[in-house]
C-alpha atoms as a PDB file:
ATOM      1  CA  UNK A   1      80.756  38.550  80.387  1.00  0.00           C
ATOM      2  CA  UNK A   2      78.521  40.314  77.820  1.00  0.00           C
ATOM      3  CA  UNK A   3      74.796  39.176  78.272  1.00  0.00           C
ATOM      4  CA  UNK A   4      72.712  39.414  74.994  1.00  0.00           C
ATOM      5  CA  UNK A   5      68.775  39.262  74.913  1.00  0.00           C
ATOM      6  CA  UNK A   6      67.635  37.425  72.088  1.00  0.00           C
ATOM      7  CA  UNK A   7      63.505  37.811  73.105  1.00  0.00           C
ATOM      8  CA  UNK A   8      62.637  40.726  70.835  1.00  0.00           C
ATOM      9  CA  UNK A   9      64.690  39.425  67.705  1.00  0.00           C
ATOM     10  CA  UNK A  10      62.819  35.717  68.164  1.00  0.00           C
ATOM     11  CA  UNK A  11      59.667  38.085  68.531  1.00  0.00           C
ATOM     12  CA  UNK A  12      59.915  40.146  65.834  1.00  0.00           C
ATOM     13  CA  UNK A  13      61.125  36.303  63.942  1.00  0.00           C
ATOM     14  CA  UNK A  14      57.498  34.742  65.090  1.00  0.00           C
ATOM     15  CA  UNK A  15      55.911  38.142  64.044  1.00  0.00           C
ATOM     16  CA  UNK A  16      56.965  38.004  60.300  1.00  0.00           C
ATOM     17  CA  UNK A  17      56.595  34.158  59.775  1.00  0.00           C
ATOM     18  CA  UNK A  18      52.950  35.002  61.088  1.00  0.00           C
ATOM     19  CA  UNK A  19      52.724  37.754  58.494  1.00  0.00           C
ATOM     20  CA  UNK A  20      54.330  35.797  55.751  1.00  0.00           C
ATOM     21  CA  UNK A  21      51.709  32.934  56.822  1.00  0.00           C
ATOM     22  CA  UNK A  22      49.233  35.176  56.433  1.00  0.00           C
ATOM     23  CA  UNK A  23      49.887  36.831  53.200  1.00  0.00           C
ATOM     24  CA  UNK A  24      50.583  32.906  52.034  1.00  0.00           C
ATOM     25  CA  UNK A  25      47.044  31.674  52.901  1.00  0.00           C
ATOM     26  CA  UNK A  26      45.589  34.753  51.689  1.00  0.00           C
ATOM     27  CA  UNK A  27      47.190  34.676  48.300  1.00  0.00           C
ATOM     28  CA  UNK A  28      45.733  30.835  48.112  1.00  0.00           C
ATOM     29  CA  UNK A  29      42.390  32.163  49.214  1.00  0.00           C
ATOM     30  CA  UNK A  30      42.533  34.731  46.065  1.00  0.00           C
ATOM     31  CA  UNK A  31      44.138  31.995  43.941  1.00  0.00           C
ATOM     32  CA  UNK A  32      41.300  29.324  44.828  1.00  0.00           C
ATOM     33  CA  UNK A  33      38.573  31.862  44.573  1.00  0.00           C
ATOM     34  CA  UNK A  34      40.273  32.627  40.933  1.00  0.00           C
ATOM     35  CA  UNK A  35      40.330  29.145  39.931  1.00  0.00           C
ATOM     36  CA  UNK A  36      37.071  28.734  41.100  1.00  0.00           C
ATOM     37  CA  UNK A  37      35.704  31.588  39.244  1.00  0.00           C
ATOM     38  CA  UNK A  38      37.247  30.428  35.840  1.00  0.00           C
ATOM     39  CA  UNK A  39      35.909  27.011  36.285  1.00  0.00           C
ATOM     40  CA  UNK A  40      32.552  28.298  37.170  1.00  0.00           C
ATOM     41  CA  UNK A  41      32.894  30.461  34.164  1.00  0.00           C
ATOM     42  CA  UNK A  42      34.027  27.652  31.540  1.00  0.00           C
ATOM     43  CA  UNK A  43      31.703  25.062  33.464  1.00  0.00           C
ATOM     44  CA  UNK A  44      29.198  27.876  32.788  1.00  0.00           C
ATOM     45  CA  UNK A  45      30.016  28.350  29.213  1.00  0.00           C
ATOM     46  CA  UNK A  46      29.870  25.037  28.385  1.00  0.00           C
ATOM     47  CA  UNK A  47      26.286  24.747  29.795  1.00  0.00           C
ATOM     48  CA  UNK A  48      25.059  27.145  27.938  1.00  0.00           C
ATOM     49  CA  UNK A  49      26.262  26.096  24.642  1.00  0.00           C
ATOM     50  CA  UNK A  50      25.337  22.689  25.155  1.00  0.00           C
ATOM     51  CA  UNK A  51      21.753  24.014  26.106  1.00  0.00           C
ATOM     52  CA  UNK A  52      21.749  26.264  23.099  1.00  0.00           C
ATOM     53  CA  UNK A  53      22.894  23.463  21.121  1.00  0.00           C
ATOM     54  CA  UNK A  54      20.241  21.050  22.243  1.00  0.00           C
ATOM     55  CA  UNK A  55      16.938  23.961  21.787  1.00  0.00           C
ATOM     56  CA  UNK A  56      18.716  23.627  18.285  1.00  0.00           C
ATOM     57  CA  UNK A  57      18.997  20.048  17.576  1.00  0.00           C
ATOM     58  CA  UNK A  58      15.298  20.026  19.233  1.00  0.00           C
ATOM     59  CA  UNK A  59      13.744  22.639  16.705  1.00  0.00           C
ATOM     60  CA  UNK A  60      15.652  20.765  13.658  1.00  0.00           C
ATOM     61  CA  UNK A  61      13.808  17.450  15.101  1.00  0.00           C
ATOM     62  CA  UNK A  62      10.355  19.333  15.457  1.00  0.00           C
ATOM     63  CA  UNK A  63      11.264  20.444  11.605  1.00  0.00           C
ATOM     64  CA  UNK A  64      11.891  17.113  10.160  1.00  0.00           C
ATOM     65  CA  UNK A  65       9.046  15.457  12.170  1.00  0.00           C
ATOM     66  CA  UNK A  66       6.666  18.099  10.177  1.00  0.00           C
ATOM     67  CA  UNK A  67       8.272  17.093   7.051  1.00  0.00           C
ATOM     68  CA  UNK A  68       7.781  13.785   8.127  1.00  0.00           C
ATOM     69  CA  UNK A  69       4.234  13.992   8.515  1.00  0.00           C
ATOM     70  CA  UNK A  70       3.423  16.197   5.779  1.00  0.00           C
ATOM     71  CA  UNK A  71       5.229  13.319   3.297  1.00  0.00           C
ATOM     72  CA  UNK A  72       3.178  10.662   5.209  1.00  0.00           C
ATOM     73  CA  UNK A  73       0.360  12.480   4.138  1.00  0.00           C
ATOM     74  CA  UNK A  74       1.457  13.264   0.372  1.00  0.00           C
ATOM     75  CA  UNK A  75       1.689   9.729   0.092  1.00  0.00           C
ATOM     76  CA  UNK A  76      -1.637   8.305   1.644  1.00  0.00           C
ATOM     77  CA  UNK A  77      -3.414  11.158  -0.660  1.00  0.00           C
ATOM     78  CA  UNK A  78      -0.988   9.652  -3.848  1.00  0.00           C
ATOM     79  CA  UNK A  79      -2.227   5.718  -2.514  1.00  0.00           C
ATOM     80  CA  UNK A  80      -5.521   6.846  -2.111  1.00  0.00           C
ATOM     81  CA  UNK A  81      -5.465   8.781  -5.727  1.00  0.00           C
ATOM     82  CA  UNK A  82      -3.676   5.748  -7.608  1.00  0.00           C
ATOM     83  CA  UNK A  83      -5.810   3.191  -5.188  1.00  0.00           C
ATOM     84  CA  UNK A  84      -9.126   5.358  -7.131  1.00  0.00           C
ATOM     85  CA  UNK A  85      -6.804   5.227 -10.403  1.00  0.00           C
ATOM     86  CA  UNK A  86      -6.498   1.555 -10.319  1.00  0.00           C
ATOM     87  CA  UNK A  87     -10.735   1.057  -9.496  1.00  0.00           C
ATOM     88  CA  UNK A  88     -11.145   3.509 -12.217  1.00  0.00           C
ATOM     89  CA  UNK A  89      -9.063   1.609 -14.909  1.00  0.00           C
ATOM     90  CA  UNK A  90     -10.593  -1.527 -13.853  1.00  0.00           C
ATOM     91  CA  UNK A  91     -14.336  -0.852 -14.521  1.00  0.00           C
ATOM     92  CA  UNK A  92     -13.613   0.168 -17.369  1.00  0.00           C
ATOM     93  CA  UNK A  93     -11.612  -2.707 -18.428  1.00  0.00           C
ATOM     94  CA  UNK A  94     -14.090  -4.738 -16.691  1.00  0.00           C
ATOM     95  CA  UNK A  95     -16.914  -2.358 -19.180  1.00  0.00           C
ATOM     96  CA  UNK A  96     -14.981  -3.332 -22.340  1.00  0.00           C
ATOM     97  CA  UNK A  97     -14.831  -7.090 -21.440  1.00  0.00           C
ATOM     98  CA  UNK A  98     -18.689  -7.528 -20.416  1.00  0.00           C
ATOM     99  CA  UNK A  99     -19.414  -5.474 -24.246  1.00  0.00           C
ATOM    100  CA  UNK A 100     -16.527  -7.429 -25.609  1.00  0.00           C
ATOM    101  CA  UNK A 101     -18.096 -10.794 -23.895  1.00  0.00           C
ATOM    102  CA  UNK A 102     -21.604 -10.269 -24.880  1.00  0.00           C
ATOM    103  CA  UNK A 103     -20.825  -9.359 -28.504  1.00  0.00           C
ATOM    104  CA  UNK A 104     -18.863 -12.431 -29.244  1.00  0.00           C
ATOM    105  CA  UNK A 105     -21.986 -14.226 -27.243  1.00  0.00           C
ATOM    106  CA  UNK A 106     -24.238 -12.626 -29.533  1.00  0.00           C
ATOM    107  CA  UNK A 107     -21.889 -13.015 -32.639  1.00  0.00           C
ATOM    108  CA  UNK A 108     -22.074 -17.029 -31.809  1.00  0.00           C
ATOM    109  CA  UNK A 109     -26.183 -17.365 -31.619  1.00  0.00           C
ATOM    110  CA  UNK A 110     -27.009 -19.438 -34.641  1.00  0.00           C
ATOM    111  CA  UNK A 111     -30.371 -18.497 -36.488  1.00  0.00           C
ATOM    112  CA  UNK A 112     -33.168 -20.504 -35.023  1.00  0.00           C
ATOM    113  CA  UNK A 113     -32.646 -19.563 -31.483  1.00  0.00           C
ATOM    114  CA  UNK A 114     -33.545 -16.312 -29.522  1.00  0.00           C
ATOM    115  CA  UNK A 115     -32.093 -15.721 -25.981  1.00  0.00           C
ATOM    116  CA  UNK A 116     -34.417 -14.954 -22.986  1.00  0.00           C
ATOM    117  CA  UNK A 117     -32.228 -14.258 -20.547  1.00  0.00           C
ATOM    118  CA  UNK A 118     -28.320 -14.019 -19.260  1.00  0.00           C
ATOM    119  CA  UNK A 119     -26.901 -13.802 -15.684  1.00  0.00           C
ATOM    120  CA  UNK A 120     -23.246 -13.637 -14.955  1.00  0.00           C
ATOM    121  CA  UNK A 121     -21.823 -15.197 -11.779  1.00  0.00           C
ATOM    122  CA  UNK A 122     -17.996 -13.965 -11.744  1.00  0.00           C
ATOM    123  CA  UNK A 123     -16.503 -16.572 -14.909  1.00  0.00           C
ATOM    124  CA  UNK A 124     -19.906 -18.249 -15.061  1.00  0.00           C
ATOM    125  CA  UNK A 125     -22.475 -17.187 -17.561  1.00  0.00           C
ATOM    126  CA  UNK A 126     -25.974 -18.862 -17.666  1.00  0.00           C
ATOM    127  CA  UNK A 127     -27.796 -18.332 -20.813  1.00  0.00           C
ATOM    128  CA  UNK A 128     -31.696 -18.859 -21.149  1.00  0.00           C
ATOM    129  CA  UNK A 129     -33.785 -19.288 -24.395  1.00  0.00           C
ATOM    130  CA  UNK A 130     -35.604 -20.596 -26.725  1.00  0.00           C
ATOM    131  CA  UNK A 131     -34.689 -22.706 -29.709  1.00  0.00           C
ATOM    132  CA  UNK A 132     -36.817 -24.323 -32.961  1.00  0.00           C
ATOM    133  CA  UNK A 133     -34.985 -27.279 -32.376  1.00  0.00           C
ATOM    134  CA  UNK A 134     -32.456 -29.236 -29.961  1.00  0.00           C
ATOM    135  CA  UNK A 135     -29.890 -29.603 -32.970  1.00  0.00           C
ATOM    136  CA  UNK A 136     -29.788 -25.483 -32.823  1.00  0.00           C
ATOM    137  CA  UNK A 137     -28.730 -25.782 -29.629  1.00  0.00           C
ATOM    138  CA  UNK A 138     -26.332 -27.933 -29.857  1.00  0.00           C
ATOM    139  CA  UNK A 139     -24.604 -25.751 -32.522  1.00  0.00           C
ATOM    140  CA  UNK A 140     -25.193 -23.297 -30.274  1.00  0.00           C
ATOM    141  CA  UNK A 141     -22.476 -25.151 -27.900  1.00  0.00           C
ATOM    142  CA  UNK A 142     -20.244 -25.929 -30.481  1.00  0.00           C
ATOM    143  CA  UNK A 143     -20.079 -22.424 -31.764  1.00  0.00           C
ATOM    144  CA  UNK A 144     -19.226 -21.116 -27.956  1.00  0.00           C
ATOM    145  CA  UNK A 145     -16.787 -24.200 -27.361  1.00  0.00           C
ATOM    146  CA  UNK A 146     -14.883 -22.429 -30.636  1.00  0.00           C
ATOM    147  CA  UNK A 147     -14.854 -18.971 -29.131  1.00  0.00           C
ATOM    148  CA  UNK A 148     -11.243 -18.273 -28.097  1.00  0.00           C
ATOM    149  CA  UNK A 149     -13.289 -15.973 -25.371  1.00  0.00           C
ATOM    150  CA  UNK A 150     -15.561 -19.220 -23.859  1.00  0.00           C
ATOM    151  CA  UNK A 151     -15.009 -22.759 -22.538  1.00  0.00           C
ATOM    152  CA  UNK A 152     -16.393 -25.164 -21.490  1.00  0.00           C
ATOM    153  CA  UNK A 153     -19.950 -24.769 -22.520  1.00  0.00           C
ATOM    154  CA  UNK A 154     -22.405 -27.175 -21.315  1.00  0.00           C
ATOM    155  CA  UNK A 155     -26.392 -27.699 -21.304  1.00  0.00           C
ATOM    156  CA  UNK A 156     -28.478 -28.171 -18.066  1.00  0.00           C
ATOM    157  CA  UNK A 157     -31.989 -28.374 -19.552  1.00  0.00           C
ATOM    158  CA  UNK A 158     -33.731 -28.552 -23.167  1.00  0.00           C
ATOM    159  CA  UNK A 159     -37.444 -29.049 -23.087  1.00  0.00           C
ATOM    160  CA  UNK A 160     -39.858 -29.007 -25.389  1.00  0.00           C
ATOM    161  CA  UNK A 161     -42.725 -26.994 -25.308  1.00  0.00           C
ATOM    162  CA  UNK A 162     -46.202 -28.683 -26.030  1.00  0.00           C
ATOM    163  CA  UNK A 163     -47.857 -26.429 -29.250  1.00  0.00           C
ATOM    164  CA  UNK A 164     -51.333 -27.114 -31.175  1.00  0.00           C
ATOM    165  CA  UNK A 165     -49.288 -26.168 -34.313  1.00  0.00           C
ATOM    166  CA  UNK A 166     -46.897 -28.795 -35.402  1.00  0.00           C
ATOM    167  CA  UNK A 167     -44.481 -26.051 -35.225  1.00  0.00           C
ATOM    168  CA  UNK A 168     -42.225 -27.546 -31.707  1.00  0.00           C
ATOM    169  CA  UNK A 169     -40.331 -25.106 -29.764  1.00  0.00           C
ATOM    170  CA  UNK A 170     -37.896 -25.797 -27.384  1.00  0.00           C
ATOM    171  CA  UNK A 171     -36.803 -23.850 -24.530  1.00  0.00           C
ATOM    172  CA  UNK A 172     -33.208 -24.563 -22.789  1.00  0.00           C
ATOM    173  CA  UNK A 173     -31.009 -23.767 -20.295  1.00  0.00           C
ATOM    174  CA  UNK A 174     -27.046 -23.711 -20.444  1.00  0.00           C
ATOM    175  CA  UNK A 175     -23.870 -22.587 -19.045  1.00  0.00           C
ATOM    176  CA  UNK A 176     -20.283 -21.316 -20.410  1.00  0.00           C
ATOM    177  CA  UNK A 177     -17.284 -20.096 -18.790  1.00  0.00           C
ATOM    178  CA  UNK A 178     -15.325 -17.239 -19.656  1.00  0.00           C
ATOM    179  CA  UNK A 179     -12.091 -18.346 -20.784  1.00  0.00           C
ATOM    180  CA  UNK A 180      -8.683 -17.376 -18.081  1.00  0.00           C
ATOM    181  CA  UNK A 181      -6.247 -15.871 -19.937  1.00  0.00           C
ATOM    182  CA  UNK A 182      -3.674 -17.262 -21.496  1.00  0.00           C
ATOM    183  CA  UNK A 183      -0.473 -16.863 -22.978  1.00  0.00           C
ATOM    184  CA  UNK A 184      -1.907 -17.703 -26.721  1.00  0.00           C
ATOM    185  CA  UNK A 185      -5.301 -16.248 -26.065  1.00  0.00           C
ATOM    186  CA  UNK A 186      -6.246 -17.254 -29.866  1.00  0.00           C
ATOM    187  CA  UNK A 187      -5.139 -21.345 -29.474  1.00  0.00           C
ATOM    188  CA  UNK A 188      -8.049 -23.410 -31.323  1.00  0.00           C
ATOM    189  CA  UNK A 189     -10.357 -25.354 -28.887  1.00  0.00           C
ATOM    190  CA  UNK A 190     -11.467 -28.818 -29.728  1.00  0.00           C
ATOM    191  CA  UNK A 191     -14.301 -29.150 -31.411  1.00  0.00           C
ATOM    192  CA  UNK A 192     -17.284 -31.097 -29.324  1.00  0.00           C
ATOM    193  CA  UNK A 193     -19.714 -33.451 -31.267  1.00  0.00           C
ATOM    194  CA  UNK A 194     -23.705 -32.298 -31.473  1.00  0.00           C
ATOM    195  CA  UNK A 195     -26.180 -32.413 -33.700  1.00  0.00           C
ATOM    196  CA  UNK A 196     -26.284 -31.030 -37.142  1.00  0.00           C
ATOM    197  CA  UNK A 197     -27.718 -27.610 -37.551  1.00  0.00           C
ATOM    198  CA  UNK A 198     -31.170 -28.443 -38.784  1.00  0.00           C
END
């Protein structure tokens, strides 16, 4: 009987299933460390751009917020400039009312009377003076009463002044409004009873 020993076959069998084991693990070791590297390197990438993106986006934002500011700043200097326009136009509308007031006051003084003084309180004008009799000032009122530029014109005090002559004089005190605008700023005002003009 022939007698056949297997050991060194089975040895040299383990030996290259080692080997093959070996080359196996070590071809996965090269494959992970590839996989890792080209993740690393995308993961990497990405990063990067994303961080170059962002300084980007961030000095865009820095940009427009100095825009921003700069146009905040055109237009407080444009509100300030029309804010001084606007102050501007308004004395002088408010110069040509007081001469446009105070002419038509004037224009309405009857002869016979001389104004002493005037003071204007906002709508309110109070009128001081003296008069050679009460019926002139009472014409006086019903001339101001007509003004399409007064209203409402009313007398606080007439007195008469004691004189040696026979001469009297009169001195008096009244008030008139300044009339509000209106849509018909020439409507005729009623006419209020006085005295005739003497």
């Amino acid at each position: 009987m022939i007698r056949v020993n297997l050991l060194p076959h089975r040895e040299e069998k383990r030996k290259a299933r080692r080997q093959q084991f070996f080359a196996v693990a070590g071809l996965l070791v090269v494959l992970a460390g590839v996989i890792w590297f080209l993740g690393f390197t995308v993961i990497n990438g990405y990063i990067n751009t994303q961080q170059a993106t962002n300084e980007y986006l961030e000095k865009e934002i820095n940009v427009l917020k100095k825009q921003i500011e700069e146009i905040s700043s055109l237009k407080e200097q444009t509100d300030a400039l029309l804010a001084r326009k606007q102050v501007i136009e308004s004395l002088q509308g408010s110069r040509a009312q007081t001469v446009t007031l105070f002419t038509e006051l004037l224009s309405r003084v009857p002869d016979g009377i001389r104004l002493v003084s005037l003071g204007q309180d906002g709508r309110k004008i109070a009128i001081t003076g003296e008069a050679l009799s009460e019926a002139r000032v009472s014409t006086l009122l019903r001339s101001l009463e007509e003004s399409p530029l007064f209203e409402h014109a009313v007398p606080i005090e007439i007195r008469a002044i004691p004189s040696a002559s026979n001469n009297s004089l009169f001195t008096f005190q009244l008030s008139v409004m300044i009339a509000q605008p209106s849509v018909d700023a020439t409507k005729a005002k009623p006419r209020t009873g006085g005295a005739a003009k003497g």
